[in-house]
C-alpha atoms as a PDB file:
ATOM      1  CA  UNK A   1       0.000   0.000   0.000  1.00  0.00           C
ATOM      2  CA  UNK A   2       1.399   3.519  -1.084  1.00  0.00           C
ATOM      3  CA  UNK A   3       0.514   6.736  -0.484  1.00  0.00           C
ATOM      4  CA  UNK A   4       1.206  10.465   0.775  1.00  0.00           C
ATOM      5  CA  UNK A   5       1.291   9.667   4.692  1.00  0.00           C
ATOM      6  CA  UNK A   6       0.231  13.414   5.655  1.00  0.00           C
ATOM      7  CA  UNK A   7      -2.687  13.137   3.719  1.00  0.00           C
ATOM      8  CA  UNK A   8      -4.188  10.557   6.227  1.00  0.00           C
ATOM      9  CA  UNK A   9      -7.509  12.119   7.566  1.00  0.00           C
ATOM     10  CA  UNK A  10      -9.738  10.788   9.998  1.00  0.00           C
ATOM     11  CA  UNK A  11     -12.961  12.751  10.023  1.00  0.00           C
ATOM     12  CA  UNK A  12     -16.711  12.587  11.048  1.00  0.00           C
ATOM     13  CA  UNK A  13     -17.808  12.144   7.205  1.00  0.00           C
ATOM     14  CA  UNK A  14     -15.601   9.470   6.812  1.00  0.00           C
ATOM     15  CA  UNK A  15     -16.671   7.324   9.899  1.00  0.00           C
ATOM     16  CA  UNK A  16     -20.632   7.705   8.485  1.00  0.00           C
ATOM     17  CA  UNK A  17     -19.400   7.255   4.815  1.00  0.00           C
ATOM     18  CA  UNK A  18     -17.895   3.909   6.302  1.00  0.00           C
ATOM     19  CA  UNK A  19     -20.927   2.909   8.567  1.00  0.00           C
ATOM     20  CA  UNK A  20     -23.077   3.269   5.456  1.00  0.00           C
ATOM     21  CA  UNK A  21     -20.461   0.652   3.640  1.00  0.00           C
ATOM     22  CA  UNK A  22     -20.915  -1.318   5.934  1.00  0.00           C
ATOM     23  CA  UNK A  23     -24.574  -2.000   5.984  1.00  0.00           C
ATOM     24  CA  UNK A  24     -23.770  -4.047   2.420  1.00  0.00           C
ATOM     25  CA  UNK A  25     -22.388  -7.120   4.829  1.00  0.00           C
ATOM     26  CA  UNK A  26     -24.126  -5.859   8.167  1.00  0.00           C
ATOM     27  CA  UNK A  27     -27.071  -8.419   7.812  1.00  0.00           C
ATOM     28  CA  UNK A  28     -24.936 -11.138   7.114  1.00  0.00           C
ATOM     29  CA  UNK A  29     -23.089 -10.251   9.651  1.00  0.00           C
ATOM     30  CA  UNK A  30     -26.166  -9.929  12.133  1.00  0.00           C
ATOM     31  CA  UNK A  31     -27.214 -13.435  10.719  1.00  0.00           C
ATOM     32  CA  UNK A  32     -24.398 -14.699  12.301  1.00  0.00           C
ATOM     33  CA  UNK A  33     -24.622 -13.238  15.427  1.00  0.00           C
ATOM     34  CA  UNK A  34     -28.068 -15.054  15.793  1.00  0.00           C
ATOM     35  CA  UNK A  35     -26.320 -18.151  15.365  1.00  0.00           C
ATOM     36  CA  UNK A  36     -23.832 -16.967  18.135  1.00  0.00           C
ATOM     37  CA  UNK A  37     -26.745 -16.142  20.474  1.00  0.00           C
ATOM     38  CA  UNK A  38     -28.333 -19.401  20.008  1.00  0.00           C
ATOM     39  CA  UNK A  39     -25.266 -21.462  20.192  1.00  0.00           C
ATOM     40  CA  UNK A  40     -24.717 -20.059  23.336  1.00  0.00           C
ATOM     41  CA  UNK A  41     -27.869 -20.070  25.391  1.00  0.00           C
ATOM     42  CA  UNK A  42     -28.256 -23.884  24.488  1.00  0.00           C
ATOM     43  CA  UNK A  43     -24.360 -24.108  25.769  1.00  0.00           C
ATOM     44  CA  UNK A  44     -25.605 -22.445  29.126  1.00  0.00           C
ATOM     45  CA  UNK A  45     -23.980 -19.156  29.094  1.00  0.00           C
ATOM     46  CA  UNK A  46     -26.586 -16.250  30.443  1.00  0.00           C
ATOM     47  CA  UNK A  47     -27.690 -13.542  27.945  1.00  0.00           C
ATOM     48  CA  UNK A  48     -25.071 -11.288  29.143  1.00  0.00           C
ATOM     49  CA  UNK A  49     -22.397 -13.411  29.190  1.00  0.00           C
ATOM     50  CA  UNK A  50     -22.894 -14.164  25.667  1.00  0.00           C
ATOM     51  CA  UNK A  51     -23.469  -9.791  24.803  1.00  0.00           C
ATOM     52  CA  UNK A  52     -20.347  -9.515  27.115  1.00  0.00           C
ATOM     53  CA  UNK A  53     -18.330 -12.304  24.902  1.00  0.00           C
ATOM     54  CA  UNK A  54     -18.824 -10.840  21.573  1.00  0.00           C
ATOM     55  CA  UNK A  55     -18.175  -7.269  22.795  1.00  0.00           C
ATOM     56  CA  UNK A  56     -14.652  -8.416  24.189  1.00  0.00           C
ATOM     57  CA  UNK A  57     -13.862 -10.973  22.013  1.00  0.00           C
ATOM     58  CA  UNK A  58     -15.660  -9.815  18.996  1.00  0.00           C
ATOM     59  CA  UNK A  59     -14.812 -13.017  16.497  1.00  0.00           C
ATOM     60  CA  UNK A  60     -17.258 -15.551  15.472  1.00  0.00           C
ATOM     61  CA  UNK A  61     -15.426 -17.967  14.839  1.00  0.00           C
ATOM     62  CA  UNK A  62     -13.267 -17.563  18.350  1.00  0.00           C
ATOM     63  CA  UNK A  63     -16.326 -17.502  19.972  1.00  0.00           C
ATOM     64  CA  UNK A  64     -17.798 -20.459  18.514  1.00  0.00           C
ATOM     65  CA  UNK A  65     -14.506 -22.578  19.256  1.00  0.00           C
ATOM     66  CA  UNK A  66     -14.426 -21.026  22.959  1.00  0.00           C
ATOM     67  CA  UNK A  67     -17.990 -22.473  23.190  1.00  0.00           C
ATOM     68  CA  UNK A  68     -16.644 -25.144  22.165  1.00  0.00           C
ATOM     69  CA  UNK A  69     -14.278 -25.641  24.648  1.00  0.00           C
ATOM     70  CA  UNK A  70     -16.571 -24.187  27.707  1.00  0.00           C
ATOM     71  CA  UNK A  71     -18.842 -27.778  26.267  1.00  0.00           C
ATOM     72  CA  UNK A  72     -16.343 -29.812  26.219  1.00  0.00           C
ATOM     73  CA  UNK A  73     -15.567 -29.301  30.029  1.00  0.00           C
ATOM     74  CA  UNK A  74     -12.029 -29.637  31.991  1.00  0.00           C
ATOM     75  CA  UNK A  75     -10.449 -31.324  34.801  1.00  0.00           C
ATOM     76  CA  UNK A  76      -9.316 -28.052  36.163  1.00  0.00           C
ATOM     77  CA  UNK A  77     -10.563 -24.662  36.318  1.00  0.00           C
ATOM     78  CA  UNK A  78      -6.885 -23.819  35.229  1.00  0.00           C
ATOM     79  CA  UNK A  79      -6.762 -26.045  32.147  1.00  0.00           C
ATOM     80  CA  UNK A  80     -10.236 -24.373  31.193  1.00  0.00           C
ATOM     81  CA  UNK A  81      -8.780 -21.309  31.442  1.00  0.00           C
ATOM     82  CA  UNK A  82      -5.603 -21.869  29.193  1.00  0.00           C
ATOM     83  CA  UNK A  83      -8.149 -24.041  26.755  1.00  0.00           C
ATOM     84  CA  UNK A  84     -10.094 -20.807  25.916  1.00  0.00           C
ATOM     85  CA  UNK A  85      -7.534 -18.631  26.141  1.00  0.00           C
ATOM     86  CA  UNK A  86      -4.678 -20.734  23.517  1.00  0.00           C
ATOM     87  CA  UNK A  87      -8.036 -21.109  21.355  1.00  0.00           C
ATOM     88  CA  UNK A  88      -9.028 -17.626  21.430  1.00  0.00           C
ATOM     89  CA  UNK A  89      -5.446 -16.448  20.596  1.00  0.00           C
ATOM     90  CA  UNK A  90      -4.572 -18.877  17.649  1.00  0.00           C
ATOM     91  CA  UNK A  91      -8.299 -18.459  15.653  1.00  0.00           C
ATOM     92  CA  UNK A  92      -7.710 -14.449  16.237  1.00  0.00           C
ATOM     93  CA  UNK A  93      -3.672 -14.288  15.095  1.00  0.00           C
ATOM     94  CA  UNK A  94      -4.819 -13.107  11.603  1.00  0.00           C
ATOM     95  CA  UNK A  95      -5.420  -9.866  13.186  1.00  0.00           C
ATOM     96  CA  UNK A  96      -1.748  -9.162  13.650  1.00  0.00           C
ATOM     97  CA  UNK A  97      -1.315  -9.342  10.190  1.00  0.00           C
ATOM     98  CA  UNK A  98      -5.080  -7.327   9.276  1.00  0.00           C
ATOM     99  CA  UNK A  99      -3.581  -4.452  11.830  1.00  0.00           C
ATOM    100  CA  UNK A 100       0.063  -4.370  10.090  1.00  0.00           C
ATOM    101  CA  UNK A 101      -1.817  -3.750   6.561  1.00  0.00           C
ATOM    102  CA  UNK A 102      -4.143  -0.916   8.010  1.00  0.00           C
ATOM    103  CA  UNK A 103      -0.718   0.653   9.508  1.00  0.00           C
ATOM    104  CA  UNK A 104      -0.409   3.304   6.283  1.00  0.00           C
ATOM    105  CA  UNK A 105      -3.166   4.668   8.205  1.00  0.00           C
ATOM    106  CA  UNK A 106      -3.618   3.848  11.511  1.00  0.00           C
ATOM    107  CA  UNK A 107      -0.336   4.968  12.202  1.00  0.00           C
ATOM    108  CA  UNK A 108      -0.565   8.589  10.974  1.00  0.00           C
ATOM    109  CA  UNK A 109      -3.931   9.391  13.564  1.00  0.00           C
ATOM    110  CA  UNK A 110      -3.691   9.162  17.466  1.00  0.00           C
ATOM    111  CA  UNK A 111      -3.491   6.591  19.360  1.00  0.00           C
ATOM    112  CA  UNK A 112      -7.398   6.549  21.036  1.00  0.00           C
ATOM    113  CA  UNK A 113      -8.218   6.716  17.143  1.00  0.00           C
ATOM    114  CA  UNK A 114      -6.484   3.515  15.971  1.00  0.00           C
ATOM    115  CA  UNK A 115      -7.010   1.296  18.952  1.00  0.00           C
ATOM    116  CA  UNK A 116     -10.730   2.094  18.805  1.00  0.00           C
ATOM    117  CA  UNK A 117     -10.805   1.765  15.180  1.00  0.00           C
ATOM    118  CA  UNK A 118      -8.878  -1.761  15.852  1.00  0.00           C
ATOM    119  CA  UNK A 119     -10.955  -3.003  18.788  1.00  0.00           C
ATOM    120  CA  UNK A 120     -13.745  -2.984  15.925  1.00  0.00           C
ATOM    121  CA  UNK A 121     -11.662  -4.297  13.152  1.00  0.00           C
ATOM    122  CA  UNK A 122     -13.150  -7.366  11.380  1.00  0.00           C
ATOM    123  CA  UNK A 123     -12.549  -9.549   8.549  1.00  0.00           C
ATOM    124  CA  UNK A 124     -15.315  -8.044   6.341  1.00  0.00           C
ATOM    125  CA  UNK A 125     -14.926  -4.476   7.053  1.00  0.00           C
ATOM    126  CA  UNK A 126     -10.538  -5.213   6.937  1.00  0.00           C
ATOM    127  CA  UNK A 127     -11.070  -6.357   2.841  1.00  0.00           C
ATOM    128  CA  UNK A 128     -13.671  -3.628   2.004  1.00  0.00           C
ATOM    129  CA  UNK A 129     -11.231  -1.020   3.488  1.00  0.00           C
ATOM    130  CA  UNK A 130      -8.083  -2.235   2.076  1.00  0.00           C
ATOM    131  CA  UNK A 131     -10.331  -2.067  -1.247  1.00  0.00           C
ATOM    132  CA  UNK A 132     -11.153   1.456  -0.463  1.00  0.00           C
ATOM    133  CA  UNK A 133      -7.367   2.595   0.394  1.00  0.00           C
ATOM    134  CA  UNK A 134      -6.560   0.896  -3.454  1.00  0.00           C
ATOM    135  CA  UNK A 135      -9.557   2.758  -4.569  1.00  0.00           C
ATOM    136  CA  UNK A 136      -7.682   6.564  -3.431  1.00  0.00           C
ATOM    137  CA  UNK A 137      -9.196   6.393   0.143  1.00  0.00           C
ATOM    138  CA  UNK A 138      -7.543   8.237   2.613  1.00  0.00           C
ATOM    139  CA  UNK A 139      -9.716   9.078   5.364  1.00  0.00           C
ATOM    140  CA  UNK A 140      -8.750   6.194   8.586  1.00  0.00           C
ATOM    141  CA  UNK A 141     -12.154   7.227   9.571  1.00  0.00           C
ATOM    142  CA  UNK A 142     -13.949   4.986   7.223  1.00  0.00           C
ATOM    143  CA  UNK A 143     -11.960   1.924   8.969  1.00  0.00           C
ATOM    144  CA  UNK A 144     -13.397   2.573  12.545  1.00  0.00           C
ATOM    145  CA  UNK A 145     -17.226   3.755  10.871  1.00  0.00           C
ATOM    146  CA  UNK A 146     -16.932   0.493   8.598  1.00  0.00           C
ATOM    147  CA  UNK A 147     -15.926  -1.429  11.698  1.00  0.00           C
ATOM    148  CA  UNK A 148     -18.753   0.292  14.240  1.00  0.00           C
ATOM    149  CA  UNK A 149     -21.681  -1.049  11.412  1.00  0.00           C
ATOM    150  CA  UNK A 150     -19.821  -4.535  11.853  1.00  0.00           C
ATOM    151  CA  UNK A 151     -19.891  -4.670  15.629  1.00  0.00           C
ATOM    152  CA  UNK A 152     -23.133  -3.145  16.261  1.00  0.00           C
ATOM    153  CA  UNK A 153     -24.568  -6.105  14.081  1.00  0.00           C
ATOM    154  CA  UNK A 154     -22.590  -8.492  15.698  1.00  0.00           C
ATOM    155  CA  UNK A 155     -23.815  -7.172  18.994  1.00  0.00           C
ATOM    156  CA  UNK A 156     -27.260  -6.886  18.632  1.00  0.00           C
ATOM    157  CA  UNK A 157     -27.815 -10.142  16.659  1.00  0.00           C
ATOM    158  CA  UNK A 158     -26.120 -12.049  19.764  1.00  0.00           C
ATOM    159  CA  UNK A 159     -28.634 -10.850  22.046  1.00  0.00           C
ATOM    160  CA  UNK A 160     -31.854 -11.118  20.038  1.00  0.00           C
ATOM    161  CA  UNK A 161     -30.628 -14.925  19.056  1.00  0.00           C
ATOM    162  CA  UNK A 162     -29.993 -15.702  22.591  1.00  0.00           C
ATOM    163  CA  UNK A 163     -33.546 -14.567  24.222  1.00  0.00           C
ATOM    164  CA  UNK A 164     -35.157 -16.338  20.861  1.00  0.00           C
ATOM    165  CA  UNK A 165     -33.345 -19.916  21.997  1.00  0.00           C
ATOM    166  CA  UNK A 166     -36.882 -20.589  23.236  1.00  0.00           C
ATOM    167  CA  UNK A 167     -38.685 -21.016  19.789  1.00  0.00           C
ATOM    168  CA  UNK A 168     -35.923 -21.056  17.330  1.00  0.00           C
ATOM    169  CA  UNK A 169     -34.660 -24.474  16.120  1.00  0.00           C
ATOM    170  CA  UNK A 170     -31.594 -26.078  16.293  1.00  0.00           C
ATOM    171  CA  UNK A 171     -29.012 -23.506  14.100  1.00  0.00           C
ATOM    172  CA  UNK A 172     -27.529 -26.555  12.383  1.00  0.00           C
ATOM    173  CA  UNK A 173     -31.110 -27.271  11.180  1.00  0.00           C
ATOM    174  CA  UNK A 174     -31.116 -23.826   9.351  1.00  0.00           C
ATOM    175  CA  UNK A 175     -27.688 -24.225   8.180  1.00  0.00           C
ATOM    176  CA  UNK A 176     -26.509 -21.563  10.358  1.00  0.00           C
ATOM    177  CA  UNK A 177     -23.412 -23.411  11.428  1.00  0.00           C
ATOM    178  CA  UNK A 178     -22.213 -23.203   7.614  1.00  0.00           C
ATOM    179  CA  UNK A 179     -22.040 -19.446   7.453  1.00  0.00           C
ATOM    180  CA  UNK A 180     -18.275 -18.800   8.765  1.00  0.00           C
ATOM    181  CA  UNK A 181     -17.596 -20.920   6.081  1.00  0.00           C
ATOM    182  CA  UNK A 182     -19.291 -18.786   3.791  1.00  0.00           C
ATOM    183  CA  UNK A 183     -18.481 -16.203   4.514  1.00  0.00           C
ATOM    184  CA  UNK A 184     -14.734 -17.031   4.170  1.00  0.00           C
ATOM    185  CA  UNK A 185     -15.109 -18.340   0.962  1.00  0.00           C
ATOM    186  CA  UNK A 186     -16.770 -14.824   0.047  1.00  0.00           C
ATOM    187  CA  UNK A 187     -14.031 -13.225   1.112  1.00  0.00           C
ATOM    188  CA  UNK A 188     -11.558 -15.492  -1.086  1.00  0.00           C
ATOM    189  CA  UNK A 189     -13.606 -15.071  -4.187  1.00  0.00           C
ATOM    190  CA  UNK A 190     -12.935 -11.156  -3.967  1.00  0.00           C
ATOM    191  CA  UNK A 191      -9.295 -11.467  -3.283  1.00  0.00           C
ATOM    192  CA  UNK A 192      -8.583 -13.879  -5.887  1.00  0.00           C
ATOM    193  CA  UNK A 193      -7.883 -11.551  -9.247  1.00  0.00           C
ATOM    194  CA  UNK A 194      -5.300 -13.982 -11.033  1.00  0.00           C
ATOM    195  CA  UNK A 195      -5.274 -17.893 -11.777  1.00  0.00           C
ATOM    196  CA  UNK A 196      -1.708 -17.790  -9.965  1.00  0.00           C
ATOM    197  CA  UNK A 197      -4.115 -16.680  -7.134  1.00  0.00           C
ATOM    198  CA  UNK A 198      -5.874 -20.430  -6.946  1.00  0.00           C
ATOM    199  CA  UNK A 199      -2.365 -22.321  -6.197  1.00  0.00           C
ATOM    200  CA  UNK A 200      -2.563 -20.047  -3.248  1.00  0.00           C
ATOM    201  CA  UNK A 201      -5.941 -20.896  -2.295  1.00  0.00           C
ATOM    202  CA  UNK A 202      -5.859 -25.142  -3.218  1.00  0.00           C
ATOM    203  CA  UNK A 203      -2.730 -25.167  -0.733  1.00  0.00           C
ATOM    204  CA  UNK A 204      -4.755 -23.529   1.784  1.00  0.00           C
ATOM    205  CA  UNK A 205      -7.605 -26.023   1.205  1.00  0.00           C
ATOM    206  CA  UNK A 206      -5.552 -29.068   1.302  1.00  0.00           C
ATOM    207  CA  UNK A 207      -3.996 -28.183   4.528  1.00  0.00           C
ATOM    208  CA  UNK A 208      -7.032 -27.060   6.290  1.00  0.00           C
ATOM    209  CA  UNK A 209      -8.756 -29.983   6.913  1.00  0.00           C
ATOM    210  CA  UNK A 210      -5.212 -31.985   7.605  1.00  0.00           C
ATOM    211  CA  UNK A 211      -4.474 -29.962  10.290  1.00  0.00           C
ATOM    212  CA  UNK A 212      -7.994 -29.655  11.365  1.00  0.00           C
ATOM    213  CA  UNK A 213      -8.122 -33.409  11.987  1.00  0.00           C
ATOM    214  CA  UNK A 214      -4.694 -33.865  13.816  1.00  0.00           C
ATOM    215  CA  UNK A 215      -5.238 -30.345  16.299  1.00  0.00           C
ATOM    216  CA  UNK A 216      -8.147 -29.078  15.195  1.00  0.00           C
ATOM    217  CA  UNK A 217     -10.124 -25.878  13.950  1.00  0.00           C
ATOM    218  CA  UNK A 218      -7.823 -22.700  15.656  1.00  0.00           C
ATOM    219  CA  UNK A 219      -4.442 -24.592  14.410  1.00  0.00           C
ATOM    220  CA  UNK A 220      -6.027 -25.460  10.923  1.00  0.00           C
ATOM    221  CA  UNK A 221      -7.205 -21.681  10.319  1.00  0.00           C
ATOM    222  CA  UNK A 222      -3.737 -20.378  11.306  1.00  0.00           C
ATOM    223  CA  UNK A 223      -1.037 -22.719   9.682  1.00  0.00           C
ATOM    224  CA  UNK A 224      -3.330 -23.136   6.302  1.00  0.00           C
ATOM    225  CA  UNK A 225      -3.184 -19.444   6.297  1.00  0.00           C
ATOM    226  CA  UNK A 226       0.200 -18.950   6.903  1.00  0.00           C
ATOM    227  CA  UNK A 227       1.194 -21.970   4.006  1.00  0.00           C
ATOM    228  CA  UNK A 228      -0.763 -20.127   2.121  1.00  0.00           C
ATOM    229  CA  UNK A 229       1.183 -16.778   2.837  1.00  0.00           C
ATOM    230  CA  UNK A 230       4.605 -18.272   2.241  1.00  0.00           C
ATOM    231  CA  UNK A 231       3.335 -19.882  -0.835  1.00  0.00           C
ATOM    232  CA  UNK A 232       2.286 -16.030  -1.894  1.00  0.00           C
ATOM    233  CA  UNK A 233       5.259 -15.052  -0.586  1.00  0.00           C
ATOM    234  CA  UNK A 234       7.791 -17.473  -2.600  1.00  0.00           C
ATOM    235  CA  UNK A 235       5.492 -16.524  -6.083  1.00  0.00           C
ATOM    236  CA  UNK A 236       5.814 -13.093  -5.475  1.00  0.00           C
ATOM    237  CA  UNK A 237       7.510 -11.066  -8.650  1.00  0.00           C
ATOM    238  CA  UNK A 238       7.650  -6.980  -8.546  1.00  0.00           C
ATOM    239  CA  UNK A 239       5.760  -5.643 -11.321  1.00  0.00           C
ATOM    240  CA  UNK A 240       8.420  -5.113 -13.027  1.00  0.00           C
ATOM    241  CA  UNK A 241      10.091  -8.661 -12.866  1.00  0.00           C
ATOM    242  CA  UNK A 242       6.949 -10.257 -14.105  1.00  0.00           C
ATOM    243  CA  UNK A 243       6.201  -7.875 -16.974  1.00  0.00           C
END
């Protein structure tokens, strides 16, 4: 990503441009915060305790694992504790890499305005921003408004799926469970612009479900994503090597 630094804005219209972009993925993104909500009132956790876990955590797919986990059950309170905690921080290492991208601009605005703009960062609202930077945008307050429609969503659908666990089905009976996978391979489909794109993305697939069955979902999503990255990384030519 290029650009002239001290043009970096981060302005009022450009957090409400950004919350308006977001409402494009907003409903799928409130979908899946139903599925969260239900998921986790028939896993025992209170209303607020599921509002409180996607506010803090804010990741679906954490959240669901963490669930997971919390299910599962432990010897120890102690060995519940690191359970969540190594599954929360594998599934959510992408972000390290989602914040280093967004640096060209988070790192020319204050400090309150890129850790709140980060704190709402998500996958959706991440591509649709870097797409807007390519595009000539320059204003960092796009990223946080784009990231506030995202986590509002994501909020609200958690507690109106919760307190509807009474009469709502099972989610895996509406398919609900699917979604992060959709979702992902959304995401894939608009990153992909050359065929050299698809070895990337067949390496990926290969290894994901390898690694998924030997140490499960967290490890699979990180070291299929990072074979894939190396695999990027080794292609790589600068423009003007592969003229």
């Amino acid at each position: 990503m290029s650009g002239n630094p001290s043009s970096v804005t981060f302005t009022r219209d450009g957090v409400r441009r950004g919350f308006i972009r977001a409402q494009s993925f907003s409903l799928g993104i409130f979908v899946y915060g139903l599925a969260f909500g239900l998921i986790a009132a028939q896993a025992g956790l209170s209303a607020l305790q599921a509002v409180m876990m996607s506010a803090v955590v804010y990741s679906g797919s954490a959240q669901l694992a963490a669930v997971g986990v919390l299910g599962a059950g432990s010897t120890s309170l102690g060995a519940l504790l690191w359970a969540l905690v190594a599954t929360i921080l594998v599934i959510n290492a992408r972000y390290i890499l989602f914040s280093a991208s967004l640096r060209p601009w988070l790192g020319q605005v204050s400090a309150v305005q890129a850790y709140s703009t980060l704190y709402v960062l998500g996958d959706a609202n991440w591509m649709m921003s870097m797409r807007a930077h390519e595009a000539g945008e320059r204003d960092a307050g796009f990223v946080f408004g784009s990231g506030l429609g995202s986590f509002a969503s994501w909020i609200v659908g958690t507690f109106l799926g919760h307190i509807a666990v009474g009469f709502a089905p099972e989610p895996r009976l509406l398919g609900l469970d699917f979604f992060l996978a959709a979702f992902a391979a959304a995401m894939m489909a608009g990153m992909v612009h050359r065929r050299g794109d698809l070895m990337i993305v067949a390496i990926a697939a290969v290894i994901a479900p390898l690694v998924a069955h030997v140490w499960g979902f967290g490890a699979a999503v990180v070291i299929a994503g990072l074979a894939g990255g190396l695999v990027a990384y080794v292609r790589y030519r600068p423009p003007e090597q592969a003229a």
